[in-house]
Every structure is written in C-alpha cells, then in structure tokens.
N, C-alpha and C. Protein backbone atom coordinates (compact mmCIF):
# COMPACT_ATOMS: atom_id res chain seq x y z
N UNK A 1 5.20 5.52 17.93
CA UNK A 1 5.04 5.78 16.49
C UNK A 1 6.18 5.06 15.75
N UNK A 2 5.89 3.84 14.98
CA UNK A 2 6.51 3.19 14.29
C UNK A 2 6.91 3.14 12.78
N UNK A 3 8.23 4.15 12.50
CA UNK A 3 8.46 4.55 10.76
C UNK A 3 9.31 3.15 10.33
N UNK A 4 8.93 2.90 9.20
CA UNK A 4 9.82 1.76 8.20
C UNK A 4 10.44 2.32 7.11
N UNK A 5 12.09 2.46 7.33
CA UNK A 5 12.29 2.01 5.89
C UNK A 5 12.10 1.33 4.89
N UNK A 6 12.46 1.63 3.51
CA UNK A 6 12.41 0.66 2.40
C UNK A 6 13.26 -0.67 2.57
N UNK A 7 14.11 -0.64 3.35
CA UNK A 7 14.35 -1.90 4.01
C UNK A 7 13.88 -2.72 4.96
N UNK A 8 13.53 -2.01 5.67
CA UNK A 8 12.42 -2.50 6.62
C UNK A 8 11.40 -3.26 6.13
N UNK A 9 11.03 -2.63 5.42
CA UNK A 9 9.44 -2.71 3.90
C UNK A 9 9.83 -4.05 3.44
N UNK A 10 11.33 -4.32 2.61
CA UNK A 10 11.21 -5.48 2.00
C UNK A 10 11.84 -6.68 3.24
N UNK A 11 11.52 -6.60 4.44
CA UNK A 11 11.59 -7.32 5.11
C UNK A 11 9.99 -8.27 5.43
N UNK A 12 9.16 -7.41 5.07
CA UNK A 12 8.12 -7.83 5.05
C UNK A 12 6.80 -8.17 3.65
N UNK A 13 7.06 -7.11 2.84
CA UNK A 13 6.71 -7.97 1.61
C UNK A 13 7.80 -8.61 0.69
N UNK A 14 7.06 -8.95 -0.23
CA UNK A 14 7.64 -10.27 -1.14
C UNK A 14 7.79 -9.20 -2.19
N UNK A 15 7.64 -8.09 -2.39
CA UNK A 15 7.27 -7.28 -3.59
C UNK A 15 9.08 -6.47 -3.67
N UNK A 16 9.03 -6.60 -5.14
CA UNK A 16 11.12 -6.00 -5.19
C UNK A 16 10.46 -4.76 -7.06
N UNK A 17 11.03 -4.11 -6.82
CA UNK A 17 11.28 -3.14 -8.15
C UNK A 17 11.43 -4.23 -9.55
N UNK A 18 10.20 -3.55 -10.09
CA UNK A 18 9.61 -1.88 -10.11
C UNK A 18 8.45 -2.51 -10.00
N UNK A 19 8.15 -3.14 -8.78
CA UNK A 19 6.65 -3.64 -8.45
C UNK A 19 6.82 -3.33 -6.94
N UNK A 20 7.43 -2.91 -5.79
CA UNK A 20 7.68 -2.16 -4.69
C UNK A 20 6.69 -0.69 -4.56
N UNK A 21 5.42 -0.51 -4.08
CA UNK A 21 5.35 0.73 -4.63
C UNK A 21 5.48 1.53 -2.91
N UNK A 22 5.90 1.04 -1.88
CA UNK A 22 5.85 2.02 -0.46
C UNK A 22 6.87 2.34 -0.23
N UNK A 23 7.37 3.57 -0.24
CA UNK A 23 8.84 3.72 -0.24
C UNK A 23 9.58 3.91 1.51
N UNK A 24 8.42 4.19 2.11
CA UNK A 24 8.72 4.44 3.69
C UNK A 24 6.97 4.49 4.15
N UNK A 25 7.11 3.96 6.25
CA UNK A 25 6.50 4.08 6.43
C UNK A 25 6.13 4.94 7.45
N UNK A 26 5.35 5.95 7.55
CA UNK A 26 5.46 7.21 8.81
C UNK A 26 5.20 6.93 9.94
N UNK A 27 3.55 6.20 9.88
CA UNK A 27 3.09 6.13 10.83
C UNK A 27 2.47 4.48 11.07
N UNK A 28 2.18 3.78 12.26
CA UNK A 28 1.74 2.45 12.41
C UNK A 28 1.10 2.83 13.35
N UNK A 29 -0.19 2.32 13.76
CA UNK A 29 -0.77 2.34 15.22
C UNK A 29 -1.44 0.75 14.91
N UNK A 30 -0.91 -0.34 15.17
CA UNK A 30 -1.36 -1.80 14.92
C UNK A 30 -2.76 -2.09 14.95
N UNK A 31 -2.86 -2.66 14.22
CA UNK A 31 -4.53 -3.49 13.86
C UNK A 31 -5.38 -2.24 14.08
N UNK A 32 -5.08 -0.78 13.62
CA UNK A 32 -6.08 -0.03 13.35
C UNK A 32 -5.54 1.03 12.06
N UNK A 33 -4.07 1.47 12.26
CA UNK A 33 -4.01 2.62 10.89
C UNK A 33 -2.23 2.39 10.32
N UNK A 34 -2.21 3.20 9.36
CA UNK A 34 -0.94 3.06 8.92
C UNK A 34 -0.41 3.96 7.85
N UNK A 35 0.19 4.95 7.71
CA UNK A 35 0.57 5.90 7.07
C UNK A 35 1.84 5.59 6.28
N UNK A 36 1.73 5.71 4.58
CA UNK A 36 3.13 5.63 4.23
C UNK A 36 3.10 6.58 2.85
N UNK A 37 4.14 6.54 2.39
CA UNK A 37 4.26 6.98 1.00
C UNK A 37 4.64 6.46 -0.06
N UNK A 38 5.17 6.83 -1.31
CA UNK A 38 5.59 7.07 -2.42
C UNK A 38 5.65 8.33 -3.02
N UNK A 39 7.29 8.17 -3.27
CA UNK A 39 7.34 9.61 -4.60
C UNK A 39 7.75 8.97 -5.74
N UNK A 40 6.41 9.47 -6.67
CA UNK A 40 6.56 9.01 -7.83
C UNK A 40 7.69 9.73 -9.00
N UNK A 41 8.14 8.99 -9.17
CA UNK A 41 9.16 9.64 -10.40
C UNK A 41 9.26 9.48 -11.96
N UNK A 42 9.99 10.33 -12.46
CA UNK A 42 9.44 9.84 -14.07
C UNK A 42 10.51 9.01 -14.42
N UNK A 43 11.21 8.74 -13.91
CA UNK A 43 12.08 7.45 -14.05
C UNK A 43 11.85 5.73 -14.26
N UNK A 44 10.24 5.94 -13.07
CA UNK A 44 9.52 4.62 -13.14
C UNK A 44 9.15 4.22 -14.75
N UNK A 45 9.29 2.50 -14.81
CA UNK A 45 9.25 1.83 -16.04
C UNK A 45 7.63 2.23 -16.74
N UNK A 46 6.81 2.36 -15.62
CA UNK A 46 5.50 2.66 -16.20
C UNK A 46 5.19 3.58 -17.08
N UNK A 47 6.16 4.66 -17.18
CA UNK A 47 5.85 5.82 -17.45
C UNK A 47 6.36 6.13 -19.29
N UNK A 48 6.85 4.89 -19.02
CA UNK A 48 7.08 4.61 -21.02
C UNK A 48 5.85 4.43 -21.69
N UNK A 49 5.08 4.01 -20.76
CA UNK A 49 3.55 3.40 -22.07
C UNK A 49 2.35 3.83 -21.15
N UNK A 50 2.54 5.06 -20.26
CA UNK A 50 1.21 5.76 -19.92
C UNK A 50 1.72 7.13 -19.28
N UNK A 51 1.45 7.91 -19.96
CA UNK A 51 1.50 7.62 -21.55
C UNK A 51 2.93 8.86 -21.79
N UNK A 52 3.72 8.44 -22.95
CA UNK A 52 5.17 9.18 -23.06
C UNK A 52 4.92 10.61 -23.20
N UNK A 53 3.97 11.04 -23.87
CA UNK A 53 4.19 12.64 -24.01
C UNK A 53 2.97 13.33 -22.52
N UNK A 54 2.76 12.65 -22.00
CA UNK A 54 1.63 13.15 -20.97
C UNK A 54 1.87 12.06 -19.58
N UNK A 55 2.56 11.89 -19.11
CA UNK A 55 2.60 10.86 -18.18
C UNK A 55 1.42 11.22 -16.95
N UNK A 56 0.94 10.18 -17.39
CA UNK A 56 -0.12 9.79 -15.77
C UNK A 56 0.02 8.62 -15.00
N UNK A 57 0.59 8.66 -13.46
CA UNK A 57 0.41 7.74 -12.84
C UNK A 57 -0.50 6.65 -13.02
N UNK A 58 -0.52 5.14 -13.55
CA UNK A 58 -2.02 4.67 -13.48
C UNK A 58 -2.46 4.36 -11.85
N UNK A 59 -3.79 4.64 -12.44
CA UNK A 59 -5.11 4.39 -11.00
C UNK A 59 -4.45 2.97 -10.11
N UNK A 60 -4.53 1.85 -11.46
CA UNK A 60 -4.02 0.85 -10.65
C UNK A 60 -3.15 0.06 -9.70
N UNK A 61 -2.23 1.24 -9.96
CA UNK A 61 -0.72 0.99 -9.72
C UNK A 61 -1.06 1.89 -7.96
N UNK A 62 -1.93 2.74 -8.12
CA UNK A 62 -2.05 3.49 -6.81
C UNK A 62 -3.19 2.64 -5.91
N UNK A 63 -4.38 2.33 -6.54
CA UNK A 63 -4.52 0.80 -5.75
C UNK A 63 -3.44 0.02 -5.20
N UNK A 64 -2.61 -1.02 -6.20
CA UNK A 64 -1.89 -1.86 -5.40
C UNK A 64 -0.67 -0.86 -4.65
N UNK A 65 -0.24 0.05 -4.56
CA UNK A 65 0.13 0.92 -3.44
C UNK A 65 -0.22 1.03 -2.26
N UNK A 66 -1.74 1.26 -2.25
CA UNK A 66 -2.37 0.95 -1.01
C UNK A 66 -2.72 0.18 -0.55
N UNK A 67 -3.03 -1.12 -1.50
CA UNK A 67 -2.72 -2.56 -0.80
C UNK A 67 -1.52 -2.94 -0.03
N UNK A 68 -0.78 -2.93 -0.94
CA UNK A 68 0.88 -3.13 -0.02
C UNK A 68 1.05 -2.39 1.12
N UNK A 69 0.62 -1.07 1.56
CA UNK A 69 0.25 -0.37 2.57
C UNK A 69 -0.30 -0.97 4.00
N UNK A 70 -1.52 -1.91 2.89
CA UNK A 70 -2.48 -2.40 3.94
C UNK A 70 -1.93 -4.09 4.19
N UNK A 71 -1.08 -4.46 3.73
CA UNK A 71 -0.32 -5.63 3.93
C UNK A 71 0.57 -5.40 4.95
N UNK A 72 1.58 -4.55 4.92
CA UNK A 72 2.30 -3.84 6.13
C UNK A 72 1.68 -4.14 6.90
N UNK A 73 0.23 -2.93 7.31
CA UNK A 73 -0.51 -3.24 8.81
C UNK A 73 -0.85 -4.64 9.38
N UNK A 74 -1.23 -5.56 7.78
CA UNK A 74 -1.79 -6.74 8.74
C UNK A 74 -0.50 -7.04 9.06
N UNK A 75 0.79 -7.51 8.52
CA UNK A 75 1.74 -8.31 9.37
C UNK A 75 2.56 -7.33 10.13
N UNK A 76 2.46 -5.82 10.69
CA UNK A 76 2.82 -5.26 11.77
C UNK A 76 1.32 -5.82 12.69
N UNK A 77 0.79 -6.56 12.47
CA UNK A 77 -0.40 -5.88 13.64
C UNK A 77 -0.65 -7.74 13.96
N UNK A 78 -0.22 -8.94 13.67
CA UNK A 78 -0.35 -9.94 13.73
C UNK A 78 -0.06 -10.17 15.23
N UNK A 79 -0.28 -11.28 15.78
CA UNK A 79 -0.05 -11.91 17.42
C UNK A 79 1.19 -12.55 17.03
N UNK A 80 1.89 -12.59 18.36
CA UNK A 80 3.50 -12.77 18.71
C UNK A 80 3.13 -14.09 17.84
N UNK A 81 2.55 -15.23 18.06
CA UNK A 81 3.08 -16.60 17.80
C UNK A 81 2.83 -16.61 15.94
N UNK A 82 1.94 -15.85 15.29
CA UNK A 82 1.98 -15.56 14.06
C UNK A 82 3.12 -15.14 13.51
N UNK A 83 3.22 -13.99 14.10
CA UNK A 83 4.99 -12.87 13.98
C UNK A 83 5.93 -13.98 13.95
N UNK A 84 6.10 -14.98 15.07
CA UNK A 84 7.20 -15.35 15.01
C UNK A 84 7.51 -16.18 13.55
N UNK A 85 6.32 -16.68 12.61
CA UNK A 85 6.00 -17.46 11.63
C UNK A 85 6.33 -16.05 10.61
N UNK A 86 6.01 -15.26 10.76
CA UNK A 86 5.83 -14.34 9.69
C UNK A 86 6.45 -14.73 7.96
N UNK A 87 7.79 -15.08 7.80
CA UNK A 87 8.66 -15.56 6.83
C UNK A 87 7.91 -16.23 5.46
N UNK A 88 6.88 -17.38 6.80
CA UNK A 88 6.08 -18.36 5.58
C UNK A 88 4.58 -17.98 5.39
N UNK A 89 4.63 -16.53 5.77
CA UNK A 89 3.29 -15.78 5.05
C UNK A 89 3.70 -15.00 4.29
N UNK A 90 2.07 -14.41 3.82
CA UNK A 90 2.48 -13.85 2.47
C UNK A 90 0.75 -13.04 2.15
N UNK A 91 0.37 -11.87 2.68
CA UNK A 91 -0.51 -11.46 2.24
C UNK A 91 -1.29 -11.37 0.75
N UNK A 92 -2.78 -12.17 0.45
CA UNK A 92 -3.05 -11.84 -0.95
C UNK A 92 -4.52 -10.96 -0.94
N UNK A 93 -4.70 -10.29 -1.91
CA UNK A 93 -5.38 -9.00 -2.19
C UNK A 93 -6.78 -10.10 -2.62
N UNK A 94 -7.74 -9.68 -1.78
CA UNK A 94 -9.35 -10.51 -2.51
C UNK A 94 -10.24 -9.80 -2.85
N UNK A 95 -10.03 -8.68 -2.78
CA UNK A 95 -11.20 -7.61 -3.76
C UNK A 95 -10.88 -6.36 -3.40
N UNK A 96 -11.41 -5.42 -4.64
CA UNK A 96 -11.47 -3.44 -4.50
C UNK A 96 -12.60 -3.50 -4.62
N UNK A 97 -13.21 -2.86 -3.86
CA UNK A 97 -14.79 -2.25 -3.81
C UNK A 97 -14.76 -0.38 -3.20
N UNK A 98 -15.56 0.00 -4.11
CA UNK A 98 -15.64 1.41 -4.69
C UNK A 98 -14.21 2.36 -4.81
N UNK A 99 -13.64 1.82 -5.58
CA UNK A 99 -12.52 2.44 -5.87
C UNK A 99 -12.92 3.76 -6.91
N UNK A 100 -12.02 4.85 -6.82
CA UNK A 100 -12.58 6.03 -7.39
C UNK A 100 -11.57 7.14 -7.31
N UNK A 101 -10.78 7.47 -8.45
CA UNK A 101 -9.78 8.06 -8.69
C UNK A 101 -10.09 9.88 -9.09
N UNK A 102 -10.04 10.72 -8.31
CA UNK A 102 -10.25 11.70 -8.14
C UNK A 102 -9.46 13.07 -8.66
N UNK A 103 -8.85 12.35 -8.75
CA UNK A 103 -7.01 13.44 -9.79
C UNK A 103 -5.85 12.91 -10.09
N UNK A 104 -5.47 13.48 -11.13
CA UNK A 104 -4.26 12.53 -11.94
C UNK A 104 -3.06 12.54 -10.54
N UNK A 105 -2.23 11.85 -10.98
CA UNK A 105 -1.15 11.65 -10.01
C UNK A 105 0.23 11.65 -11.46
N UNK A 106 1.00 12.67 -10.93
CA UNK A 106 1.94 12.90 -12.06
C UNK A 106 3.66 12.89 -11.80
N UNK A 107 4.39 12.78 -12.08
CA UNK A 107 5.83 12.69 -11.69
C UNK A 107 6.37 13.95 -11.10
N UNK A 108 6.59 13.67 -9.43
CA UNK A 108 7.04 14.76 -8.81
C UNK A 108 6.41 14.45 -7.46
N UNK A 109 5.07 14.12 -7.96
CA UNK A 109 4.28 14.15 -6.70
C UNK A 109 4.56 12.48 -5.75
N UNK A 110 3.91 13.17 -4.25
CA UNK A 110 4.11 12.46 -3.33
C UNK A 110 2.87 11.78 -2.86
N UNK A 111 2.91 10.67 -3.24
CA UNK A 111 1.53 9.80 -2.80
C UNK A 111 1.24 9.20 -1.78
N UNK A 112 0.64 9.99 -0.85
CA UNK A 112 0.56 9.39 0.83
C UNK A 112 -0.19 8.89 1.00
N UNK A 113 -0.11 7.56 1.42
CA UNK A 113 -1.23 6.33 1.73
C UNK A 113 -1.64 6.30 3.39
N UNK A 114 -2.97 6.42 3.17
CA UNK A 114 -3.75 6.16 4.63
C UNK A 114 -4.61 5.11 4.29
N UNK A 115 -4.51 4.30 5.23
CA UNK A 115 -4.76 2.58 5.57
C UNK A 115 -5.57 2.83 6.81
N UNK A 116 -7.21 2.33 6.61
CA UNK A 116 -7.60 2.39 8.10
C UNK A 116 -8.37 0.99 8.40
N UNK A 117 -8.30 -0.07 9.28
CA UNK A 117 -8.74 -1.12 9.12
C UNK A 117 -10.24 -0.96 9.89
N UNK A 118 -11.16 -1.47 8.75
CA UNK A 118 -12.57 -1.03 8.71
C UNK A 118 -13.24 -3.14 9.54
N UNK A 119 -12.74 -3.80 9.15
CA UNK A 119 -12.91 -5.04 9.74
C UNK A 119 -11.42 -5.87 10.03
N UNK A 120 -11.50 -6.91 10.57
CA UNK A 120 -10.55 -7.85 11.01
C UNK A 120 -11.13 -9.04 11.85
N UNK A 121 -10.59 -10.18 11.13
CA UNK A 121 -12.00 -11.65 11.66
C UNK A 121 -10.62 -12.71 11.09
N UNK A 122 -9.98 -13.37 11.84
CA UNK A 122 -8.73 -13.78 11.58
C UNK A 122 -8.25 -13.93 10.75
N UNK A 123 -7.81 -14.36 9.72
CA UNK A 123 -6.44 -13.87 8.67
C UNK A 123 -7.32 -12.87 7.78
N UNK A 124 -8.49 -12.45 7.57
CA UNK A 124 -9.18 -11.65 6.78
C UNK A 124 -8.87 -10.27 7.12
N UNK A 125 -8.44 -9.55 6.07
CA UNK A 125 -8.56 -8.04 6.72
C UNK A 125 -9.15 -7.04 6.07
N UNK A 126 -10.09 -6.48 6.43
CA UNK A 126 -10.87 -5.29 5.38
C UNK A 126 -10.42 -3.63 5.71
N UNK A 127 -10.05 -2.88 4.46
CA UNK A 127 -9.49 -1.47 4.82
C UNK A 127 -10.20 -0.59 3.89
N UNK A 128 -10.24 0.63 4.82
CA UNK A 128 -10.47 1.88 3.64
C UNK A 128 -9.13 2.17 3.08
N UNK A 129 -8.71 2.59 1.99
CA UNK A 129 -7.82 3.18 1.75
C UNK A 129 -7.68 4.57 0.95
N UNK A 130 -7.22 5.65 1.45
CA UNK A 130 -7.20 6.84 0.69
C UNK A 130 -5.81 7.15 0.23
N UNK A 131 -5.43 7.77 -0.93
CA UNK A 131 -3.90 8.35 -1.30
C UNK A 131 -4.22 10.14 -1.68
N UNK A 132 -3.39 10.41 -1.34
CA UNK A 132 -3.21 11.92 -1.23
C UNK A 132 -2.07 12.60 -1.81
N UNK A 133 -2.29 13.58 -2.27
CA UNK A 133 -1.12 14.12 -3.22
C UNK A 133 -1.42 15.61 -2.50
N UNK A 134 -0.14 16.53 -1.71
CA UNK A 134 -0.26 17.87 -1.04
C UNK A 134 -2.05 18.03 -0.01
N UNK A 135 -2.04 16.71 0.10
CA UNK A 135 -3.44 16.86 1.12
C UNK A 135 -4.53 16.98 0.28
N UNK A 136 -4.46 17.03 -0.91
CA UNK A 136 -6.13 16.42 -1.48
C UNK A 136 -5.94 15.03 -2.14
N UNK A 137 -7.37 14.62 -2.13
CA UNK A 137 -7.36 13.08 -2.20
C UNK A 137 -7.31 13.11 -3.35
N UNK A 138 -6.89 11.90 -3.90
CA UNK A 138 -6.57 11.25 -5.50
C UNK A 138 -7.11 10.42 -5.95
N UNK A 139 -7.32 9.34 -4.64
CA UNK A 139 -7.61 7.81 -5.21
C UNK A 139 -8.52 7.65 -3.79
N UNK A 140 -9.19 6.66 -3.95
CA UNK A 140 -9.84 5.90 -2.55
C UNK A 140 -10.69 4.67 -2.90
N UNK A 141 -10.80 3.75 -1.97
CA UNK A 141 -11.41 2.23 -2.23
C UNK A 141 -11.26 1.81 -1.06
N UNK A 142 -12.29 0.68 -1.23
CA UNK A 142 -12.24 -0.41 -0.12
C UNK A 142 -11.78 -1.77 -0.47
N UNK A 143 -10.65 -2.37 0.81
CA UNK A 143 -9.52 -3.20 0.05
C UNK A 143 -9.71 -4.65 1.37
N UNK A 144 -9.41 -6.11 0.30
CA UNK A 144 -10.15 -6.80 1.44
C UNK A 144 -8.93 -7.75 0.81
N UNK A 145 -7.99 -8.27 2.23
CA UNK A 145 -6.28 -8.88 1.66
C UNK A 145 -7.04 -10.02 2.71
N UNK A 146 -6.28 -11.06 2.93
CA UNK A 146 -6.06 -12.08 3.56
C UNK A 146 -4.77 -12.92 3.78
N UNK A 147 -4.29 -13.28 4.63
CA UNK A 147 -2.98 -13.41 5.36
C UNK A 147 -2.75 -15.28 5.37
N UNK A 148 -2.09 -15.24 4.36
CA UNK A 148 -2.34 -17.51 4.10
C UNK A 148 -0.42 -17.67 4.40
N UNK A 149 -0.44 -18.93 4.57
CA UNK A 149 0.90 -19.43 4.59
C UNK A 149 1.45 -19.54 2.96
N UNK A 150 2.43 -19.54 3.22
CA UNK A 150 3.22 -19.53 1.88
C UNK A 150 3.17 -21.13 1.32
C-alpha cells in the first residue's frame, strides 16, 4: 500500500497552488485504483467569487481533483522504461463523460477521491471517478487523460 505526500505529489504533476488540488495519497494498487484526498478550506482563492456569503466548492474544481488523482495512477502505474522517462511527460485530460454532482462540497470538508481504471490501451487511460465527503458521494464522472511527452 503506497501513500504520497504533497511532495511526493508535486514530484509527479506539473500542477503548484492554488491549482494543486490532491493533498495526499492513501492508497495505490497500480494500473487499477487509487485513493487520495483534499481538505478543502476557506482560505482557498476560489472561495472569493463562489460565492462570498455562501461558499460552495465548484463542481469543476472537484472534477479536475479527480483528474489529477487519475494522473497519479497513470504515472504510478507506467512500465520501468516509461518511469525511467517520466520527467518529459506530462498527463492531458481528453474528456468528462457523465459527470454529476450530487451535494455541495463546503469548507471543512474532506474530499476523498476514488480513481478506478475502467480501460487502458497505451498512453490512453479511461477512469471512473467518485469524490466523497464523510462517505456519501458528491461528485462522479467518467474521465479519459492521455500520457504524451512534454
């Protein structure tokens, strides 16, 4: 069972604050699942213009959460001679299909991302992704990244 720090994390994406949204990762089981989080805070820049007297996490921002999630898995889950290249890749996001936001997500809460890879056909990778706040779901979609050289 393989956990990542937020250092760990920006060892592998390209993504730096306040566009970082995985703050740790729990769980990895390669080229099939991947467990991580975020705690959202009201500190985040977003939370000035959605909206100031009612803050709601946006939907979108919890999408690309779980993308970056599902970027992790593909380059934890790549073959040694890829890995060793890893540096001059760079995962990009090629579509959300049925995405569907189920409850607000608000400052305090903890947004746990489950990543399950539904296809894989070489640098292509297709995932379900669900986020969870105290174990009920929030958000969910199907997320399709691809793995190119830099």
């Amino acid at each position: 069972m393989m956990r990542l720090t937020v250092m760990d994390i920006q060892k592998i994406l390209p993504h730096r604050y306040p566009f970082l949204l995985v703050d740790r990762v729990t769980k990895i089981d390669k080229g099939t699942f991947i467990e991580g989080y975020k705690n959202v805070s009201i500190s985040e820049p977003v939370f000035q213009g959605h909206f100031p007297d009612h803050p709601i996490y946006p939907g979108v921002m919890i999408i690309e959460g779980m993308a970056q999630a599902g970027g992790i898995l593909a380059f934890k889950s790549l073959n040694e001679e890829d890995a060793a290249n890893e540096e001059n890749k760079v995962v990009y996001f090629m579509s959300i299909d049925k995405a569907k936001f189920r409850a607000p997500v608000t400052p305090g809460d903890q947004l746990i991302y489950c990543i399950t890879v539904l296809k894989h056909r070489g640098a292509v990778w297709q995932f379900a992704a669900k986020a969870f706040v105290d174990e009920k779901l929030v958000a969910e979609a199907e997320l399709k990244a691809m793995i190119v050289d830099k």
